[in-house]
C-alpha atoms as a PDB file:
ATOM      1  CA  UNK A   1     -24.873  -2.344  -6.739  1.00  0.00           C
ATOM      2  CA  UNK A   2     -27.244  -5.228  -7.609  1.00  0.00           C
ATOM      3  CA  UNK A   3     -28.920  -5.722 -11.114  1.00  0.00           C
ATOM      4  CA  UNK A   4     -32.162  -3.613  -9.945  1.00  0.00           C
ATOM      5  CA  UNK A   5     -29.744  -0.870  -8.520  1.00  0.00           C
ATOM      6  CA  UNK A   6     -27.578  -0.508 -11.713  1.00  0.00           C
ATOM      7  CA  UNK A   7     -30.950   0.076 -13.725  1.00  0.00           C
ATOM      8  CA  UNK A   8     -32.442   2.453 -11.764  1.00  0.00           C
ATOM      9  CA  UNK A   9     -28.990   3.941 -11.562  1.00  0.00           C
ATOM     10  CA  UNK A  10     -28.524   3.916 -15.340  1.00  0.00           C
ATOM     11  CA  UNK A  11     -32.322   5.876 -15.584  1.00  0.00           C
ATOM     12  CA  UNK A  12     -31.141   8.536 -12.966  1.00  0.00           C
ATOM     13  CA  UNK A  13     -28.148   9.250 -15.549  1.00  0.00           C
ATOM     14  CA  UNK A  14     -30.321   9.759 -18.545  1.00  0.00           C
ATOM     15  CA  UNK A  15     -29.707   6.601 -19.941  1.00  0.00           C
ATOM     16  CA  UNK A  16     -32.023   3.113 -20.765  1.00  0.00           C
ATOM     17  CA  UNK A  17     -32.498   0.666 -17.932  1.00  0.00           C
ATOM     18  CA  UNK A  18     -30.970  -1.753 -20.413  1.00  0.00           C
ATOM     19  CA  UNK A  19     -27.349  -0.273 -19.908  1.00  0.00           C
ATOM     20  CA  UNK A  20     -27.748  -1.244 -15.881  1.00  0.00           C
ATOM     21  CA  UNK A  21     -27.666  -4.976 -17.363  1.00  0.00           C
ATOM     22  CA  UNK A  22     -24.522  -4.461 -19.004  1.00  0.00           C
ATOM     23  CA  UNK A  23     -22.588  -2.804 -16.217  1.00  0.00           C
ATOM     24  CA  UNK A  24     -23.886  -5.878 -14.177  1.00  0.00           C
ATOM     25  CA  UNK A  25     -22.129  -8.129 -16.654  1.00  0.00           C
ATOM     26  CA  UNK A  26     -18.967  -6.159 -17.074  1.00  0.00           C
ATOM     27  CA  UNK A  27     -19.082  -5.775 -13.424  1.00  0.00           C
ATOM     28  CA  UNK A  28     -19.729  -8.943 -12.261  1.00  0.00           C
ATOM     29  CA  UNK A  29     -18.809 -11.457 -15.172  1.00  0.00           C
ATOM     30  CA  UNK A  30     -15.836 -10.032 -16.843  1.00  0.00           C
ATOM     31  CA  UNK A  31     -15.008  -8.097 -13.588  1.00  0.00           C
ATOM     32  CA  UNK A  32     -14.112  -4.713 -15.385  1.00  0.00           C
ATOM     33  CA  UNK A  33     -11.210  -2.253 -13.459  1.00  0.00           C
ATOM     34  CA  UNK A  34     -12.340   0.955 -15.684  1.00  0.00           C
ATOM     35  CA  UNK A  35     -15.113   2.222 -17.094  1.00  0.00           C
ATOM     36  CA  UNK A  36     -13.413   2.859 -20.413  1.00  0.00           C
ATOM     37  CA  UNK A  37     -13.070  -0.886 -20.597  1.00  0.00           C
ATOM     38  CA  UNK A  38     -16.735  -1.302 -20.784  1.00  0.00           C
ATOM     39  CA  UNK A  39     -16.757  -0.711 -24.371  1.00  0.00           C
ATOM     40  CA  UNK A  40     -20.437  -1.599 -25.195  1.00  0.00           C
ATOM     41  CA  UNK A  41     -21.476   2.005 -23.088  1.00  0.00           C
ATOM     42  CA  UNK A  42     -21.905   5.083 -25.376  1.00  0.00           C
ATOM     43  CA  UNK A  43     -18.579   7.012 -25.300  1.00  0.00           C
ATOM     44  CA  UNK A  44     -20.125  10.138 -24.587  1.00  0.00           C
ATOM     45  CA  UNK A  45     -21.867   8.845 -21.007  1.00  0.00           C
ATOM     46  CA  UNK A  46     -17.979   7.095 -19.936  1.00  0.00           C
ATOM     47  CA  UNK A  47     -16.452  10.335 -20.659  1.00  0.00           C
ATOM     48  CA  UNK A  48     -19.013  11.696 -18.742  1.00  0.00           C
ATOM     49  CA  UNK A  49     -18.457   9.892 -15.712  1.00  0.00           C
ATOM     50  CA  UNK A  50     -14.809   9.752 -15.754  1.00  0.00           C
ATOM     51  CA  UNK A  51     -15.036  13.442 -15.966  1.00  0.00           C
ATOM     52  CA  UNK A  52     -16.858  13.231 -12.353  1.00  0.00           C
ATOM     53  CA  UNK A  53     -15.702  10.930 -10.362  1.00  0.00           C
ATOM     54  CA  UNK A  54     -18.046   9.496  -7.032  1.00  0.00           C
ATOM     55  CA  UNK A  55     -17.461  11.416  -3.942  1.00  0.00           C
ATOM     56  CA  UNK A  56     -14.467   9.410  -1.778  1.00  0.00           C
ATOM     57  CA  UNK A  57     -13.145   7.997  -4.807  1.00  0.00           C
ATOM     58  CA  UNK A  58     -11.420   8.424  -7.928  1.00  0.00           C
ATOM     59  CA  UNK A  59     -13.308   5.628 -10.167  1.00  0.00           C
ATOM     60  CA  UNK A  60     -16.910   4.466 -10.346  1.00  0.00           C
ATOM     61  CA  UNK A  61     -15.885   0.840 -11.050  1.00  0.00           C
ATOM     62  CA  UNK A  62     -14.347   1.018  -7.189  1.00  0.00           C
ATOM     63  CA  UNK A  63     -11.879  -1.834  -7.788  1.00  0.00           C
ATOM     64  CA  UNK A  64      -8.629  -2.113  -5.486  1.00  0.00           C
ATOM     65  CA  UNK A  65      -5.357  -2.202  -6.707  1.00  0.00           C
ATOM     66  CA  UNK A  66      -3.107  -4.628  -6.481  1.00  0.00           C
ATOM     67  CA  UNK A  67      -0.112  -4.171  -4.944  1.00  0.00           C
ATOM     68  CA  UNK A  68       1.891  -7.978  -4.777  1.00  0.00           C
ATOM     69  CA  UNK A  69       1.355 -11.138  -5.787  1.00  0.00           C
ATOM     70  CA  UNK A  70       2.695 -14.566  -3.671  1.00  0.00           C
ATOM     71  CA  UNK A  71       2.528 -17.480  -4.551  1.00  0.00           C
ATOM     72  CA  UNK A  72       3.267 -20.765  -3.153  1.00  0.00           C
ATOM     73  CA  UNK A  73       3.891 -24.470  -4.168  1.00  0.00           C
ATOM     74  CA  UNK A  74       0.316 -25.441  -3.553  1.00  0.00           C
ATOM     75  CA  UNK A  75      -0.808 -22.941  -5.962  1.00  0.00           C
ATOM     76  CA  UNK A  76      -2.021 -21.007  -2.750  1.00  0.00           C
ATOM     77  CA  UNK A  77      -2.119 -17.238  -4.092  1.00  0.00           C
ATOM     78  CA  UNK A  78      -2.076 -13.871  -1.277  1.00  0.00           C
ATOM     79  CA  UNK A  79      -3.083 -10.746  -2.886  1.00  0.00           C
ATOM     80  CA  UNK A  80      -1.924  -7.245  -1.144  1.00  0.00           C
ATOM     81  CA  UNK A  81      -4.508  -5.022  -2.586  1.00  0.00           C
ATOM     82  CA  UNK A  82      -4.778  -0.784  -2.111  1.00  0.00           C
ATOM     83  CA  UNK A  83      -8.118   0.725  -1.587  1.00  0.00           C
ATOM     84  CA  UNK A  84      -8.725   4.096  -2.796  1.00  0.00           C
ATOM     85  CA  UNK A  85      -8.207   5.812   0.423  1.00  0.00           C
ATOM     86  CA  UNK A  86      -4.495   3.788  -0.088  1.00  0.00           C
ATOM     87  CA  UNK A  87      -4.817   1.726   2.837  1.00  0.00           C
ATOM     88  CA  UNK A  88      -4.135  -2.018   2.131  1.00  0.00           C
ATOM     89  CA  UNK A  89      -5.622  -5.664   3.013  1.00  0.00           C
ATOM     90  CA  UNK A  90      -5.006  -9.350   2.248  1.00  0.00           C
ATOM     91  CA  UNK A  91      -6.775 -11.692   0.845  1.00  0.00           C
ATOM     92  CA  UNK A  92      -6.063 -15.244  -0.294  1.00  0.00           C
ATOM     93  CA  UNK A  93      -7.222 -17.510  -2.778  1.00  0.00           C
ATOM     94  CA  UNK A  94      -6.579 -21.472  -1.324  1.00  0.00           C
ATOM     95  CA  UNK A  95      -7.325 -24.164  -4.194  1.00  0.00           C
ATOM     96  CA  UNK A  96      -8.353 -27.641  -3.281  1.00  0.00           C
ATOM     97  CA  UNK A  97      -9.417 -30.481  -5.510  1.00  0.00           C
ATOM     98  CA  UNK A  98     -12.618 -29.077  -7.243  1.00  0.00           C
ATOM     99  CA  UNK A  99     -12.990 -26.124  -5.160  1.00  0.00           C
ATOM    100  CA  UNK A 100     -11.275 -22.591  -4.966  1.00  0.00           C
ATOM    101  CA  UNK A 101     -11.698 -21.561  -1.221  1.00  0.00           C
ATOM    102  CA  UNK A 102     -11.239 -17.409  -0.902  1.00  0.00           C
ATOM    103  CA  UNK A 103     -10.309 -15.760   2.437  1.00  0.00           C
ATOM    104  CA  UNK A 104     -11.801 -11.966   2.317  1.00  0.00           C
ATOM    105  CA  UNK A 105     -10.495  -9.203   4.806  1.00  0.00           C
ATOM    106  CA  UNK A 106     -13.561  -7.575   6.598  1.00  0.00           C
ATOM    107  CA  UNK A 107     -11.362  -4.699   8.360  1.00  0.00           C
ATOM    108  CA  UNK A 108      -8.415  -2.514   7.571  1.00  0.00           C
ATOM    109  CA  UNK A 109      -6.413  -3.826  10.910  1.00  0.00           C
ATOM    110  CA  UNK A 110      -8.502  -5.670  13.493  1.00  0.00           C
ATOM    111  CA  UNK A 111      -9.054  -4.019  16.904  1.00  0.00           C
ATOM    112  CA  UNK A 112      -9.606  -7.709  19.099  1.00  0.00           C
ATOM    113  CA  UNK A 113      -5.519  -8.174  19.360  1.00  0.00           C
ATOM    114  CA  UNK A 114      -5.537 -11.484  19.812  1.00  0.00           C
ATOM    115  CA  UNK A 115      -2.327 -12.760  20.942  1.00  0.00           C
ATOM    116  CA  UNK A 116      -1.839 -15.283  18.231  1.00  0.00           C
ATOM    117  CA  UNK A 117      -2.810 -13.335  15.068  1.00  0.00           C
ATOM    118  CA  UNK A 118      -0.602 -10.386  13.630  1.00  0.00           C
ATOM    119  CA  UNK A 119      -3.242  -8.319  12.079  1.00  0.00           C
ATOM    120  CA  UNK A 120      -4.327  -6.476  15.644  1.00  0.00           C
ATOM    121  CA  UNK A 121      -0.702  -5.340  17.224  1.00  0.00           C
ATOM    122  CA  UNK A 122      -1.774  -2.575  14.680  1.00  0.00           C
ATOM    123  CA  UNK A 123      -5.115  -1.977  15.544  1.00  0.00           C
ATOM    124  CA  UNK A 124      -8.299  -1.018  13.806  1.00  0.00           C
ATOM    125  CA  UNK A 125      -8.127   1.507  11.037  1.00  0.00           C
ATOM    126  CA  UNK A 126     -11.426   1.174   9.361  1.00  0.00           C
ATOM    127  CA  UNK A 127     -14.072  -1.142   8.537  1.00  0.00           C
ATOM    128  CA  UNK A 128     -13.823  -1.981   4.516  1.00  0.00           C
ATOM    129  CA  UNK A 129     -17.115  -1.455   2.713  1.00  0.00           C
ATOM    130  CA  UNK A 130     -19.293  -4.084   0.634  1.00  0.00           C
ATOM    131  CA  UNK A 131     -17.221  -3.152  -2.630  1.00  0.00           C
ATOM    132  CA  UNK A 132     -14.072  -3.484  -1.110  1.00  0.00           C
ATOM    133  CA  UNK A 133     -14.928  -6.808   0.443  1.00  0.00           C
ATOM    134  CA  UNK A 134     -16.557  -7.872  -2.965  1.00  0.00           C
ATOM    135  CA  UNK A 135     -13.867  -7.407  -4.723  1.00  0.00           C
ATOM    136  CA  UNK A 136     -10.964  -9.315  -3.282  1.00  0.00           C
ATOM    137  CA  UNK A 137     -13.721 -12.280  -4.715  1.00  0.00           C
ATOM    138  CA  UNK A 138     -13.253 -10.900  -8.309  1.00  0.00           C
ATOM    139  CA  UNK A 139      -9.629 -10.075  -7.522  1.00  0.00           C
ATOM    140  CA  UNK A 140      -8.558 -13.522  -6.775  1.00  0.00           C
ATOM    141  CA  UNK A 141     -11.117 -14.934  -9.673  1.00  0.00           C
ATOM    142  CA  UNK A 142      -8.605 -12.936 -12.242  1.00  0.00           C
ATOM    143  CA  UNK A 143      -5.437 -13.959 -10.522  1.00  0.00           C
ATOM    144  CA  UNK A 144      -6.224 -17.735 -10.131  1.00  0.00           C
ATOM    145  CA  UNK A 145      -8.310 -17.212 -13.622  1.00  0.00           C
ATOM    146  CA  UNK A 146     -10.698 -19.954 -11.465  1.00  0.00           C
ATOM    147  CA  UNK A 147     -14.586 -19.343 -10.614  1.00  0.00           C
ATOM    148  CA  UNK A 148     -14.278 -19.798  -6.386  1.00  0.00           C
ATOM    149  CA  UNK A 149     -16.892 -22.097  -4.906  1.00  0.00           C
ATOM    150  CA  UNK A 150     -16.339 -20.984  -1.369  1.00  0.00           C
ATOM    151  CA  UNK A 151     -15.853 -18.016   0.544  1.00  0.00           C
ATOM    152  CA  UNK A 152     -14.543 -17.272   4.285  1.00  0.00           C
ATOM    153  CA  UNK A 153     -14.190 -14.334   6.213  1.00  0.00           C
ATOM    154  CA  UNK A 154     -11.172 -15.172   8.193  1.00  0.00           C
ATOM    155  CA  UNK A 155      -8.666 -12.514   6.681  1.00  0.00           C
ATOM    156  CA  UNK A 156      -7.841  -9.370   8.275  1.00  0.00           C
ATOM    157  CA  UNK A 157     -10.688  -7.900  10.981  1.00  0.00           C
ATOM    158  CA  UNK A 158     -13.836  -9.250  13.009  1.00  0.00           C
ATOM    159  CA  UNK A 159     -16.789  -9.780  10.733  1.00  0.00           C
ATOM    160  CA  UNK A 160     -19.326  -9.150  13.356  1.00  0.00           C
ATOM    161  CA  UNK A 161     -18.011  -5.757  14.239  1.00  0.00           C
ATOM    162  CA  UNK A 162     -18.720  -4.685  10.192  1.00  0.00           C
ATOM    163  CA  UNK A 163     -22.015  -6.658  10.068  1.00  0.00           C
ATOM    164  CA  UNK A 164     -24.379  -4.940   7.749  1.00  0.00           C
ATOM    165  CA  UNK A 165     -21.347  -4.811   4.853  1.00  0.00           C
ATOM    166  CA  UNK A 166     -20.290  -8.339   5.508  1.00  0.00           C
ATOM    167  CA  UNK A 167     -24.187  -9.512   5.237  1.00  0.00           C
ATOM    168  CA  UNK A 168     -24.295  -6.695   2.164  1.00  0.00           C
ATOM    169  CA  UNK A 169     -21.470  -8.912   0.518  1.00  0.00           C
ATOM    170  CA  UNK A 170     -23.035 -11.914   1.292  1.00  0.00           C
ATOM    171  CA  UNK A 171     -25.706 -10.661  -0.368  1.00  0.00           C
ATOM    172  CA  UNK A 172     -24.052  -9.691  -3.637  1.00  0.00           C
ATOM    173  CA  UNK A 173     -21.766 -12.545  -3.563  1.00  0.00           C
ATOM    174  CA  UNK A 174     -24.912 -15.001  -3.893  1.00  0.00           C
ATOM    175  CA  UNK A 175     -27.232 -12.481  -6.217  1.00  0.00           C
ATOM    176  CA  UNK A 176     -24.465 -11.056  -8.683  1.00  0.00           C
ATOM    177  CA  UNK A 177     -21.816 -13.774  -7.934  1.00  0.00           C
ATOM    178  CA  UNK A 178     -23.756 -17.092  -8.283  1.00  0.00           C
ATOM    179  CA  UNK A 179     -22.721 -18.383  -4.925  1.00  0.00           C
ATOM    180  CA  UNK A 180     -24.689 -20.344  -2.537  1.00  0.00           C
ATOM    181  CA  UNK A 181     -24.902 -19.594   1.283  1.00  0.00           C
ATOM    182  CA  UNK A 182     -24.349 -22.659   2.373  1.00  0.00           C
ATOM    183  CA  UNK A 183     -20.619 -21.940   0.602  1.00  0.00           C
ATOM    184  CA  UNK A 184     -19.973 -19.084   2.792  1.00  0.00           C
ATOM    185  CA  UNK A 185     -18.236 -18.683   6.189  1.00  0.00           C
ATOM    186  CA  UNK A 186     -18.613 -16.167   9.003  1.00  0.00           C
ATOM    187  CA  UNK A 187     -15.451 -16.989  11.150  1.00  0.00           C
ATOM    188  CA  UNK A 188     -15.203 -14.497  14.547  1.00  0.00           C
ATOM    189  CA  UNK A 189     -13.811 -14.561  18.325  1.00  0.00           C
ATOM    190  CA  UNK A 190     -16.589 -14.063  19.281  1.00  0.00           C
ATOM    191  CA  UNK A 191     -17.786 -10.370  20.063  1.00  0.00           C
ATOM    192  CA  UNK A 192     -20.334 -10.628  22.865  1.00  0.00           C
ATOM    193  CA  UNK A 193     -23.889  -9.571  21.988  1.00  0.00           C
ATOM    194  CA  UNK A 194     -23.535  -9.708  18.724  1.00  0.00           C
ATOM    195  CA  UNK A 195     -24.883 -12.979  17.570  1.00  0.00           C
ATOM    196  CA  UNK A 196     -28.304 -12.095  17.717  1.00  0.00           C
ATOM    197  CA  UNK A 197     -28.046  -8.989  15.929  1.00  0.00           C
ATOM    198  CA  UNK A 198     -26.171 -11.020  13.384  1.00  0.00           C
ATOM    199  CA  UNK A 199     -29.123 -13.606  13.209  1.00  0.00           C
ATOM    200  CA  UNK A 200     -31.552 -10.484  13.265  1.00  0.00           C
ATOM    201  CA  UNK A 201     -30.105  -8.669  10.264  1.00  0.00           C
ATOM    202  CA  UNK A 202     -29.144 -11.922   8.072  1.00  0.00           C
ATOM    203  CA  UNK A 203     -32.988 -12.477   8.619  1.00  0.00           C
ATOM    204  CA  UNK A 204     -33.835  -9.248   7.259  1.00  0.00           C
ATOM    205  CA  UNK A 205     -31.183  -8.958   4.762  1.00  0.00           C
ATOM    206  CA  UNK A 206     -31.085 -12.257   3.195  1.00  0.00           C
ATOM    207  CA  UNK A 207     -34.366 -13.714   3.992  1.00  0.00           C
ATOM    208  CA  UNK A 208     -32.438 -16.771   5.187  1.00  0.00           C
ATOM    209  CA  UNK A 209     -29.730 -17.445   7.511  1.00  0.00           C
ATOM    210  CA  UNK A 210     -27.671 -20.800   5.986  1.00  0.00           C
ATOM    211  CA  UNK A 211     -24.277 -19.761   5.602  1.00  0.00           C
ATOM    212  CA  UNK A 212     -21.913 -21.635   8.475  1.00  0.00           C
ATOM    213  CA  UNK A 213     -20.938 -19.225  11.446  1.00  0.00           C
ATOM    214  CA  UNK A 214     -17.251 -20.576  12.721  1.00  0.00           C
ATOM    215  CA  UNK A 215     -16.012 -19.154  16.237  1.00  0.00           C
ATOM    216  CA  UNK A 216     -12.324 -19.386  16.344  1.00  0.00           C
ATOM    217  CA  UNK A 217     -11.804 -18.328  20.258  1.00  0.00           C
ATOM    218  CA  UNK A 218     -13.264 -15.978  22.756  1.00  0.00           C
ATOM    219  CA  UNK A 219     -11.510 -12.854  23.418  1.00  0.00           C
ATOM    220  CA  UNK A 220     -11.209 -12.386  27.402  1.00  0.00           C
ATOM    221  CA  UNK A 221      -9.970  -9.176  29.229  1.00  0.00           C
ATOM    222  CA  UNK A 222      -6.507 -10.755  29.784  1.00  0.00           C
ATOM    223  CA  UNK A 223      -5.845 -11.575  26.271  1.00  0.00           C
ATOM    224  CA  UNK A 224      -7.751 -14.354  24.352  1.00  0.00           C
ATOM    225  CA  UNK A 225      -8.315 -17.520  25.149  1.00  0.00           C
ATOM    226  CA  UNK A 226      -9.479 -20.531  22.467  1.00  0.00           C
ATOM    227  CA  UNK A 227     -12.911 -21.980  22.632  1.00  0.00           C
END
Protein backbone atom coordinates (compact mmCIF):
# COMPACT_ATOMS: atom_id res chain seq x y z
CA UNK A 1 0.00 0.00 0.00
CA UNK A 2 0.80 3.63 -0.92
CA UNK A 3 0.63 6.63 1.59
CA UNK A 4 -3.20 7.38 0.55
CA UNK A 5 -3.95 3.54 0.94
CA UNK A 6 -2.38 3.15 4.45
CA UNK A 7 -4.67 6.18 5.63
CA UNK A 8 -7.71 5.16 4.42
CA UNK A 9 -6.66 1.76 5.67
CA UNK A 10 -5.79 3.07 9.14
CA UNK A 11 -9.66 4.91 9.16
CA UNK A 12 -11.30 1.51 8.15
CA UNK A 13 -9.56 0.06 11.46
CA UNK A 14 -10.88 2.68 13.78
CA UNK A 15 -7.89 4.50 13.97
CA UNK A 16 -6.61 8.40 12.78
CA UNK A 17 -5.48 8.81 9.21
CA UNK A 18 -2.31 10.05 10.87
CA UNK A 19 -1.20 6.41 11.89
CA UNK A 20 -1.31 5.47 7.84
CA UNK A 21 1.79 8.03 7.74
CA UNK A 22 3.64 6.17 10.18
CA UNK A 23 3.20 2.68 8.82
CA UNK A 24 4.40 4.37 5.51
CA UNK A 25 7.59 5.35 7.28
CA UNK A 26 8.18 2.18 9.20
CA UNK A 27 7.27 0.48 6.07
CA UNK A 28 9.09 2.13 3.66
CA UNK A 29 12.01 4.05 5.52
CA UNK A 30 13.07 1.85 8.29
CA UNK A 31 11.65 -1.19 6.34
CA UNK A 32 9.92 -2.86 9.46
CA UNK A 33 9.62 -7.11 9.42
CA UNK A 34 6.81 -7.02 12.34
CA UNK A 35 4.29 -5.06 13.39
CA UNK A 36 5.38 -5.20 17.01
CA UNK A 37 8.46 -3.39 15.82
CA UNK A 38 6.47 -0.42 14.92
CA UNK A 39 6.54 0.84 18.33
CA UNK A 40 4.99 4.35 17.80
CA UNK A 41 1.29 2.29 17.05
CA UNK A 42 -0.97 1.96 20.16
CA UNK A 43 -0.33 -1.52 21.66
CA UNK A 44 -3.78 -2.35 21.84
CA UNK A 45 -4.44 -1.94 17.73
CA UNK A 46 -0.80 -4.32 17.07
CA UNK A 47 -2.18 -6.83 19.34
CA UNK A 48 -5.12 -6.52 17.52
CA UNK A 49 -3.85 -7.28 14.27
CA UNK A 50 -1.41 -9.85 15.16
CA UNK A 51 -4.32 -11.54 16.71
CA UNK A 52 -5.86 -11.67 12.96
CA UNK A 53 -3.67 -12.15 10.60
CA UNK A 54 -4.57 -11.12 6.50
CA UNK A 55 -6.11 -13.90 4.63
CA UNK A 56 -3.01 -15.96 2.69
CA UNK A 57 -0.65 -14.87 5.17
CA UNK A 58 0.59 -15.00 8.54
CA UNK A 59 1.84 -11.18 8.99
CA UNK A 60 0.45 -7.86 7.80
CA UNK A 61 3.95 -6.38 7.29
CA UNK A 62 4.22 -9.27 4.31
CA UNK A 63 8.04 -9.30 4.37
CA UNK A 64 9.98 -12.52 3.02
CA UNK A 65 12.31 -14.33 4.89
CA UNK A 66 15.55 -14.79 4.32
CA UNK A 67 16.88 -17.88 3.87
CA UNK A 68 21.01 -17.40 2.76
CA UNK A 69 23.21 -14.90 2.32
CA UNK A 70 26.35 -14.98 -0.55
CA UNK A 71 28.58 -12.93 -0.92
CA UNK A 72 31.33 -12.34 -3.24
CA UNK A 73 34.68 -10.39 -3.60
CA UNK A 74 33.05 -7.54 -5.41
CA UNK A 75 30.79 -7.00 -2.59
CA UNK A 76 28.08 -8.53 -5.01
CA UNK A 77 25.37 -9.87 -2.40
CA UNK A 78 22.43 -12.90 -3.60
CA UNK A 79 19.66 -13.12 -1.22
CA UNK A 80 17.49 -16.58 -1.14
CA UNK A 81 14.38 -15.24 0.35
CA UNK A 82 10.93 -17.49 1.49
CA UNK A 83 7.58 -16.08 0.77
CA UNK A 84 4.82 -16.90 2.98
CA UNK A 85 3.38 -19.58 0.91
CA UNK A 86 7.35 -21.00 1.51
CA UNK A 87 8.27 -20.94 -1.96
CA UNK A 88 11.64 -19.15 -2.60
CA UNK A 89 13.33 -16.51 -5.15
CA UNK A 90 16.62 -14.68 -5.73
CA UNK A 91 17.47 -11.54 -5.82
CA UNK A 92 20.78 -9.69 -5.99
CA UNK A 93 22.13 -6.57 -4.94
CA UNK A 94 25.32 -5.57 -7.59
CA UNK A 95 27.31 -2.36 -6.26
CA UNK A 96 29.15 -0.16 -8.66
CA UNK A 97 30.95 3.08 -8.03
CA UNK A 98 28.11 5.42 -6.75
CA UNK A 99 25.33 3.23 -7.56
CA UNK A 100 23.72 0.03 -5.95
CA UNK A 101 22.12 -1.83 -8.99
CA UNK A 102 19.22 -4.50 -7.57
CA UNK A 103 18.07 -7.50 -9.68
CA UNK A 104 14.26 -8.37 -8.49
CA UNK A 105 12.64 -11.86 -9.32
CA UNK A 106 9.19 -11.26 -11.05
CA UNK A 107 8.15 -15.15 -10.97
CA UNK A 108 8.49 -18.11 -8.69
CA UNK A 109 10.26 -20.32 -11.67
CA UNK A 110 9.95 -18.94 -15.19
CA UNK A 111 7.84 -20.89 -17.73
CA UNK A 112 9.96 -19.48 -21.23
CA UNK A 113 12.87 -22.33 -20.63
CA UNK A 114 15.30 -20.76 -22.30
CA UNK A 115 18.14 -22.92 -22.99
CA UNK A 116 20.76 -20.76 -21.43
CA UNK A 117 19.14 -19.72 -18.11
CA UNK A 118 18.52 -22.27 -15.15
CA UNK A 119 15.51 -20.77 -13.64
CA UNK A 120 12.90 -22.49 -16.37
CA UNK A 121 14.11 -26.42 -16.44
CA UNK A 122 11.71 -26.00 -13.38
CA UNK A 123 9.00 -24.25 -14.75
CA UNK A 124 6.51 -21.69 -13.63
CA UNK A 125 5.12 -21.95 -10.16
CA UNK A 126 3.52 -18.64 -9.62
CA UNK A 127 3.71 -15.13 -10.43
CA UNK A 128 5.09 -13.13 -7.12
CA UNK A 129 2.87 -10.22 -6.13
CA UNK A 130 3.78 -6.34 -5.83
CA UNK A 131 4.87 -6.93 -2.06
CA UNK A 132 6.91 -9.71 -2.75
CA UNK A 133 8.65 -8.00 -5.62
CA UNK A 134 8.92 -4.78 -3.40
CA UNK A 135 10.54 -6.22 -0.99
CA UNK A 136 13.62 -7.96 -2.28
CA UNK A 137 14.32 -3.76 -2.83
CA UNK A 138 14.10 -3.27 1.01
CA UNK A 139 15.67 -6.69 1.53
CA UNK A 140 18.85 -5.98 -0.19
CA UNK A 141 18.72 -2.11 1.21
CA UNK A 142 19.19 -3.89 4.89
CA UNK A 143 21.72 -6.40 3.75
CA UNK A 144 24.02 -4.00 1.76
CA UNK A 145 22.82 -1.24 4.55
CA UNK A 146 23.05 1.02 0.98
CA UNK A 147 19.99 3.17 -0.51
CA UNK A 148 19.90 1.35 -4.37
CA UNK A 149 19.76 3.84 -7.21
CA UNK A 150 18.75 1.31 -9.80
CA UNK A 151 16.53 -1.44 -10.24
CA UNK A 152 16.24 -4.41 -12.95
CA UNK A 153 13.96 -7.05 -13.45
CA UNK A 154 16.22 -9.67 -14.78
CA UNK A 155 16.03 -12.25 -11.80
CA UNK A 156 13.94 -15.21 -11.80
CA UNK A 157 10.61 -15.08 -14.36
CA UNK A 158 9.33 -12.94 -17.46
CA UNK A 159 8.19 -9.52 -16.38
CA UNK A 160 5.71 -9.14 -19.10
CA UNK A 161 3.85 -12.28 -18.26
CA UNK A 162 3.18 -10.58 -14.42
CA UNK A 163 2.60 -7.07 -15.89
CA UNK A 164 0.14 -5.25 -13.76
CA UNK A 165 2.40 -6.28 -10.38
CA UNK A 166 5.64 -5.47 -12.05
CA UNK A 167 4.09 -1.89 -13.23
CA UNK A 168 2.34 -1.97 -9.44
CA UNK A 169 6.06 -2.15 -8.12
CA UNK A 170 7.23 0.25 -10.35
CA UNK A 171 4.82 2.25 -9.06
CA UNK A 172 5.62 1.95 -5.37
CA UNK A 173 9.23 1.76 -5.96
CA UNK A 174 9.13 5.50 -7.39
CA UNK A 175 6.09 6.86 -4.94
CA UNK A 176 7.14 5.15 -1.51
CA UNK A 177 10.77 4.34 -2.56
CA UNK A 178 12.10 7.66 -4.00
CA UNK A 179 13.24 6.13 -7.23
CA UNK A 180 13.12 7.57 -10.59
CA UNK A 181 11.85 5.68 -13.76
CA UNK A 182 14.36 6.43 -15.76
CA UNK A 183 16.45 4.09 -12.98
CA UNK A 184 14.38 1.16 -13.67
CA UNK A 185 14.68 -1.79 -16.11
CA UNK A 186 12.12 -4.06 -17.74
CA UNK A 187 14.44 -6.86 -19.18
CA UNK A 188 12.21 -9.83 -21.18
CA UNK A 189 12.58 -12.45 -24.22
CA UNK A 190 10.29 -11.10 -25.57
CA UNK A 191 6.62 -12.52 -25.15
CA UNK A 192 4.78 -11.74 -28.37
CA UNK A 193 1.85 -9.32 -28.07
CA UNK A 194 2.66 -8.09 -25.14
CA UNK A 195 4.45 -4.88 -25.70
CA UNK A 196 1.58 -2.91 -26.34
CA UNK A 197 -0.34 -3.97 -23.50
CA UNK A 198 2.76 -3.17 -21.55
CA UNK A 199 2.87 0.43 -23.12
CA UNK A 200 -1.05 0.53 -22.58
CA UNK A 201 -1.06 -0.19 -18.85
CA UNK A 202 2.34 1.78 -17.91
CA UNK A 203 0.23 4.64 -19.56
CA UNK A 204 -2.55 4.14 -17.33
CA UNK A 205 -0.71 3.13 -14.34
CA UNK A 206 2.08 5.48 -14.18
CA UNK A 207 0.97 8.30 -16.27
CA UNK A 208 4.34 8.00 -18.02
CA UNK A 209 6.23 5.37 -19.67
CA UNK A 210 10.31 6.31 -19.09
CA UNK A 211 11.74 3.45 -17.50
CA UNK A 212 14.23 1.47 -20.19
CA UNK A 213 12.59 -1.80 -21.66
CA UNK A 214 15.77 -4.33 -22.40
CA UNK A 215 14.96 -7.51 -24.67
CA UNK A 216 17.47 -10.12 -23.94
CA UNK A 217 16.42 -12.76 -26.88
CA UNK A 218 13.35 -14.02 -28.57
CA UNK A 219 12.00 -17.24 -27.52
CA UNK A 220 11.25 -19.43 -30.81
CA UNK A 221 9.34 -22.82 -30.89
CA UNK A 222 12.65 -24.75 -31.13
CA UNK A 223 14.22 -23.28 -28.16
CA UNK A 224 15.39 -19.59 -27.99
CA UNK A 225 17.31 -17.85 -30.05
CA UNK A 226 19.24 -14.24 -29.11
CA UNK A 227 18.13 -11.04 -30.67
Amino acid sequence: MGLAQLERWAEQQGQPAFRGRQLHDWLYAKGAHRLDQITVLPRAWREQLTASPPPGGPDWIGRSRELRRSIARDGTTKLLLATADGHTIETVGIPAEGRLTVCVSSQVGCPMACRFCATGKGGLQRSLAVHEIVDQVLSVREAMETRPSHVVFMGMGEPLLNIEAVLAAIDCLCTDLGMAQRQITVSTVGVPKTLPTLAERALERLGRAQFTLAVSCMPRISGCGRS
